[in-house]
N, C-alpha and C. Protein backbone atom coordinates (compact mmCIF):
# COMPACT_ATOMS: atom_id res chain seq x y z
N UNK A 1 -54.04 -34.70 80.43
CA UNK A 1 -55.46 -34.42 80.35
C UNK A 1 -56.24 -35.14 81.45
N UNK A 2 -55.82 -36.52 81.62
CA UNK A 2 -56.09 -37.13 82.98
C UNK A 2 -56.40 -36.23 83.93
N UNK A 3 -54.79 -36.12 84.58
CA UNK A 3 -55.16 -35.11 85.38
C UNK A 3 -55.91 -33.89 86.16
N UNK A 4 -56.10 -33.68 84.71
CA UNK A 4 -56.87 -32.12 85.36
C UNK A 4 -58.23 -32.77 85.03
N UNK A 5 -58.62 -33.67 84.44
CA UNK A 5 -60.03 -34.29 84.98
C UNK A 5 -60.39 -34.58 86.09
N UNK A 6 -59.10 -35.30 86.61
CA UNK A 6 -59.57 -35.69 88.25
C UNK A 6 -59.38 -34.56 89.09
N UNK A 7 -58.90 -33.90 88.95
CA UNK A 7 -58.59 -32.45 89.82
C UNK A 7 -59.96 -31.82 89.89
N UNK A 8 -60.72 -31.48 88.52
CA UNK A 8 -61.97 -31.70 88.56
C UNK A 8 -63.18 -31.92 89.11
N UNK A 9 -63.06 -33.02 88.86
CA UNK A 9 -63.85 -33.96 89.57
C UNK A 9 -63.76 -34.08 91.10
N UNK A 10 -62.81 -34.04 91.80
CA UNK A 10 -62.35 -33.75 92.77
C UNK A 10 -62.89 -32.29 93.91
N UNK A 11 -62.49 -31.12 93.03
CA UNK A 11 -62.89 -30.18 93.04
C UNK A 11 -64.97 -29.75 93.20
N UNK A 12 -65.40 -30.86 92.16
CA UNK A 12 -67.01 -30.58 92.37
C UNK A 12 -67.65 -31.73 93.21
N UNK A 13 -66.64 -32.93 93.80
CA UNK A 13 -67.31 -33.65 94.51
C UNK A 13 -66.74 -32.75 95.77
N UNK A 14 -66.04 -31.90 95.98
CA UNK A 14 -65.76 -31.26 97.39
C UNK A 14 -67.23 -30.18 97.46
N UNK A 15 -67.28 -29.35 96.19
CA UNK A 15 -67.79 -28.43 96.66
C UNK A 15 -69.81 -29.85 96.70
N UNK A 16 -70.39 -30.55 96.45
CA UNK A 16 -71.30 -31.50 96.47
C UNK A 16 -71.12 -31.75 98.00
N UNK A 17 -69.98 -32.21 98.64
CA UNK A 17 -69.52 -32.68 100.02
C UNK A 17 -70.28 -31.42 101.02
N UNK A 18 -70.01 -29.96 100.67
CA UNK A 18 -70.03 -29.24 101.70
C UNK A 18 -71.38 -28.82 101.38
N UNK A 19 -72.30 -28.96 99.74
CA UNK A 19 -73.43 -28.81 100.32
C UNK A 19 -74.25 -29.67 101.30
N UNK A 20 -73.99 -31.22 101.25
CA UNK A 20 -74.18 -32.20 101.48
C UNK A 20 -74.44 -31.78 103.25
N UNK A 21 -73.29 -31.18 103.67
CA UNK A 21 -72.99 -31.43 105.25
C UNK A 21 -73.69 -29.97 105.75
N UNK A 22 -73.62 -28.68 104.24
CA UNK A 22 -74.48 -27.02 105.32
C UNK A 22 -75.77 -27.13 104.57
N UNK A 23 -76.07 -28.12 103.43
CA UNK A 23 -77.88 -27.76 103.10
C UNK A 23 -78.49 -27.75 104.18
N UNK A 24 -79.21 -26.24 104.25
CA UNK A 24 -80.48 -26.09 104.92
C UNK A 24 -81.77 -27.31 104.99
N UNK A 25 -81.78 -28.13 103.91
CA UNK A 25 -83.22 -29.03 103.58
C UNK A 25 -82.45 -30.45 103.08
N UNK A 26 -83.58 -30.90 103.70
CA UNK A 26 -83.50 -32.13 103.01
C UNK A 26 -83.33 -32.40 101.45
N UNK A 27 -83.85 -31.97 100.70
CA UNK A 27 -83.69 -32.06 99.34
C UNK A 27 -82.68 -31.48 98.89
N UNK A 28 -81.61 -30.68 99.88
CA UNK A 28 -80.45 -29.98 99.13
C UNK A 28 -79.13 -31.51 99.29
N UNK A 29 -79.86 -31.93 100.40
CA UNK A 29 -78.75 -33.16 100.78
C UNK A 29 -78.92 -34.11 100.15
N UNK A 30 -80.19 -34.55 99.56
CA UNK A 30 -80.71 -35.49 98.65
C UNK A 30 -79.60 -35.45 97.36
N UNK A 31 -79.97 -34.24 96.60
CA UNK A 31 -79.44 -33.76 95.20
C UNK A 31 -77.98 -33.74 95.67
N UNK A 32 -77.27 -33.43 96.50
CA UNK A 32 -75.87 -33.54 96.66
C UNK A 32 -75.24 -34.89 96.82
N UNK A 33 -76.26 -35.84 97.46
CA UNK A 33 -75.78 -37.21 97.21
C UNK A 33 -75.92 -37.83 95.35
N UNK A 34 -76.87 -37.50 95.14
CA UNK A 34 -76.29 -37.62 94.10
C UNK A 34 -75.78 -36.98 92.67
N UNK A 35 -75.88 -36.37 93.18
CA UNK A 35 -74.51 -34.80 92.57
C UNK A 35 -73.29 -35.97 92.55
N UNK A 36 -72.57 -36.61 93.97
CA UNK A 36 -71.56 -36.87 94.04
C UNK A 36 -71.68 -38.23 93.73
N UNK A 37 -72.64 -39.07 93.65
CA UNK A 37 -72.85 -40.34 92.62
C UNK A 37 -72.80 -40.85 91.31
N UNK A 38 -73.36 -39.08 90.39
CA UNK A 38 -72.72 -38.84 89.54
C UNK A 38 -71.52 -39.03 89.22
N UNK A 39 -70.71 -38.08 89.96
CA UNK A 39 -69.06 -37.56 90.10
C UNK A 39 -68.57 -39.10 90.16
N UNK A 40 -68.74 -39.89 91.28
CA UNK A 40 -68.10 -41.40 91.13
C UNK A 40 -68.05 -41.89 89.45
N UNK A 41 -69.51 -42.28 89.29
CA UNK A 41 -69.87 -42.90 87.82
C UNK A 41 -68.76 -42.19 87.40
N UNK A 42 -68.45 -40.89 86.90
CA UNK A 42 -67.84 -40.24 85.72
C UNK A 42 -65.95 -40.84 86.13
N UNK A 43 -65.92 -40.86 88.10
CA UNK A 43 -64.34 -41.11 87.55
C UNK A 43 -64.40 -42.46 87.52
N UNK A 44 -65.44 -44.13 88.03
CA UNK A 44 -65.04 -44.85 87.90
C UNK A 44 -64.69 -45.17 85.83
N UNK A 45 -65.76 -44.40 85.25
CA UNK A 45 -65.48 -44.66 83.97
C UNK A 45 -63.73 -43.78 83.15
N UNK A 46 -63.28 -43.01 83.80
CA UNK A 46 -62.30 -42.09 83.42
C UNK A 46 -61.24 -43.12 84.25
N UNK A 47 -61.04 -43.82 85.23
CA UNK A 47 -60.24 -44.41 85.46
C UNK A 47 -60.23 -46.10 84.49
N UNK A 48 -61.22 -46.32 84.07
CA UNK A 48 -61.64 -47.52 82.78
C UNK A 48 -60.84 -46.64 81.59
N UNK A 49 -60.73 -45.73 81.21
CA UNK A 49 -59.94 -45.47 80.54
C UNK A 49 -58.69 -45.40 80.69
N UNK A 50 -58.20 -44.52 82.01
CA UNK A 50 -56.31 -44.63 81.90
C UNK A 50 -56.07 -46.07 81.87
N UNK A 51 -56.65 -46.94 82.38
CA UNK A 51 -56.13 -48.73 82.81
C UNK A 51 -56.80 -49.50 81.52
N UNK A 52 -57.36 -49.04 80.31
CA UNK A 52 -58.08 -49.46 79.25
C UNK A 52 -58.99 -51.07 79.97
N UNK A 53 -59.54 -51.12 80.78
CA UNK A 53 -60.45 -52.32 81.57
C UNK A 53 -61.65 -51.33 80.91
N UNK A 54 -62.70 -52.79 80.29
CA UNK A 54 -63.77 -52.26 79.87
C UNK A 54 -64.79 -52.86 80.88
N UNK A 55 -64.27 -53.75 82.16
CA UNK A 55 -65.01 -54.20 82.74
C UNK A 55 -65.59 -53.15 84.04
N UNK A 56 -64.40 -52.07 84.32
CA UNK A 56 -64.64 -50.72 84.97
C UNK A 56 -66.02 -50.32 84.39
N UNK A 57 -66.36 -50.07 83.13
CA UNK A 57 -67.86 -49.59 82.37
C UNK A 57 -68.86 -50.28 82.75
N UNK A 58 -68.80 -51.68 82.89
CA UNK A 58 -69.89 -52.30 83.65
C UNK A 58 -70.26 -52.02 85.09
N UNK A 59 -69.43 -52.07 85.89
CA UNK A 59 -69.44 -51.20 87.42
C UNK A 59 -70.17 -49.82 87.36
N UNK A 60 -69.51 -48.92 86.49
CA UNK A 60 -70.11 -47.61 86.61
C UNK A 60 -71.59 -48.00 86.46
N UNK A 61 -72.06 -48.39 85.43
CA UNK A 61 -73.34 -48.66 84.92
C UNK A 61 -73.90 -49.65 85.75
N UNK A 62 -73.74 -50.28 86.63
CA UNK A 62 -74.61 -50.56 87.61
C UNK A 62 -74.86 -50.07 88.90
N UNK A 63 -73.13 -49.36 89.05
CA UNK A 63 -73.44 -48.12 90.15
C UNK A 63 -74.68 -46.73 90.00
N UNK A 64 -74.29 -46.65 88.63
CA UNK A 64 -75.64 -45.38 88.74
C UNK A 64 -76.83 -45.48 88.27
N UNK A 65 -77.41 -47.30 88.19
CA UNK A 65 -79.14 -47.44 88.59
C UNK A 65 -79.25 -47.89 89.76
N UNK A 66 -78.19 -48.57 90.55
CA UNK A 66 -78.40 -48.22 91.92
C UNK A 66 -78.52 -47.19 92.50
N UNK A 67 -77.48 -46.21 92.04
CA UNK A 67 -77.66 -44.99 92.69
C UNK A 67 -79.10 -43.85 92.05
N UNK A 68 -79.42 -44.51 90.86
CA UNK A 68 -80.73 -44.19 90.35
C UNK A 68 -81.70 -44.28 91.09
N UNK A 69 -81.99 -45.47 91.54
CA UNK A 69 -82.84 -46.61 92.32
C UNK A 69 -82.99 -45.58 93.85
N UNK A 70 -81.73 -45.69 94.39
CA UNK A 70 -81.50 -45.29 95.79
C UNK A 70 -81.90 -43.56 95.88
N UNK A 71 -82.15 -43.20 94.84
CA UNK A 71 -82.50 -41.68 94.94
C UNK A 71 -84.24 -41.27 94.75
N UNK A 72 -84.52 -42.44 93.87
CA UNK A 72 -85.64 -42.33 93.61
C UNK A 72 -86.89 -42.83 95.34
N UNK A 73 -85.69 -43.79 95.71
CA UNK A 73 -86.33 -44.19 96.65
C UNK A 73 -86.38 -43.30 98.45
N UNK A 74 -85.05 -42.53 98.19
CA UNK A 74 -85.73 -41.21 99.37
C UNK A 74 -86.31 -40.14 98.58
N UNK A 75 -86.27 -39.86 97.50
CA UNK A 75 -87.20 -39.03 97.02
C UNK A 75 -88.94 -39.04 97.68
N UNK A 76 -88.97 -40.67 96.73
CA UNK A 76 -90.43 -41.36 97.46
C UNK A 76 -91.01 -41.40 99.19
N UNK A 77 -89.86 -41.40 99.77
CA UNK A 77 -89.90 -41.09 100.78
C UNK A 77 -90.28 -39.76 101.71
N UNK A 78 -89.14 -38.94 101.08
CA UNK A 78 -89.41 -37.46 101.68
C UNK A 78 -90.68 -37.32 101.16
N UNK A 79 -91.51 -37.39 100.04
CA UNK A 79 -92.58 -37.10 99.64
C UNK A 79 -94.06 -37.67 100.31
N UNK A 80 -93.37 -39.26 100.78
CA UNK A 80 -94.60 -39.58 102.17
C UNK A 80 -94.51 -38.93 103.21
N UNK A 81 -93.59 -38.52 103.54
CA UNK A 81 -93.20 -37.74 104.61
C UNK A 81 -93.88 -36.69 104.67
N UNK A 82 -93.79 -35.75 103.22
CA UNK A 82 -94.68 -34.81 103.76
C UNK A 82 -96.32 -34.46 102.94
N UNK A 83 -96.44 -35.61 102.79
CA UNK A 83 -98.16 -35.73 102.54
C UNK A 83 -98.46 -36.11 104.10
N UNK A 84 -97.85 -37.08 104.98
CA UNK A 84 -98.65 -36.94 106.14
C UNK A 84 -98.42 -35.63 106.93
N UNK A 85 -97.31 -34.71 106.37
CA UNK A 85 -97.61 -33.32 107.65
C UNK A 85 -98.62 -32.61 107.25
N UNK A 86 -98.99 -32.48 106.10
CA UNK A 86 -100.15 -32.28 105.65
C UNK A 86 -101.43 -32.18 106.31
């Protein structure tokens, strides 16, 4: 069952990768970064399971309010960005 989780996972951080590199916009590359920040969180916690480390769960969970943090913060960005083209 492992397996075909990470195959998975694998599978939607590729197809996240290639929006990442042909989005037309900025905001398609935004959401694909963390599309695939997601995808981390989910296998660092799925690999806390095959190795039963509950200390893997703490990592995930500080990886994705950083990666919370870090999204919110080009969000905020692109959005100054375009109040001054305005």
């Amino acid at each position: 069952m492992y397996e075909i989780t990470i195959m998975l996972l694998a599978v939607a951080a590729f197809i996240s990768a290639v929006r990442l590199f042909l989005g037309p916009t900025l905001s398609d590359r935004v959401i694909s970064i963390d599309a695939i920040s997601s995808i981390v969180v989910a296998a660092i916690v799925l690999i806390s399971m095959v190795f039963s480390n509950r200390m893997l769960i703490d990592i995930a969970i500080v990886y994705a309010m950083l990666s919370f943090v870090g999204t919110l913060a080009i969000s905020k960005y692109i959005m100054g960005k375009k109040m001054s083209e305005a």
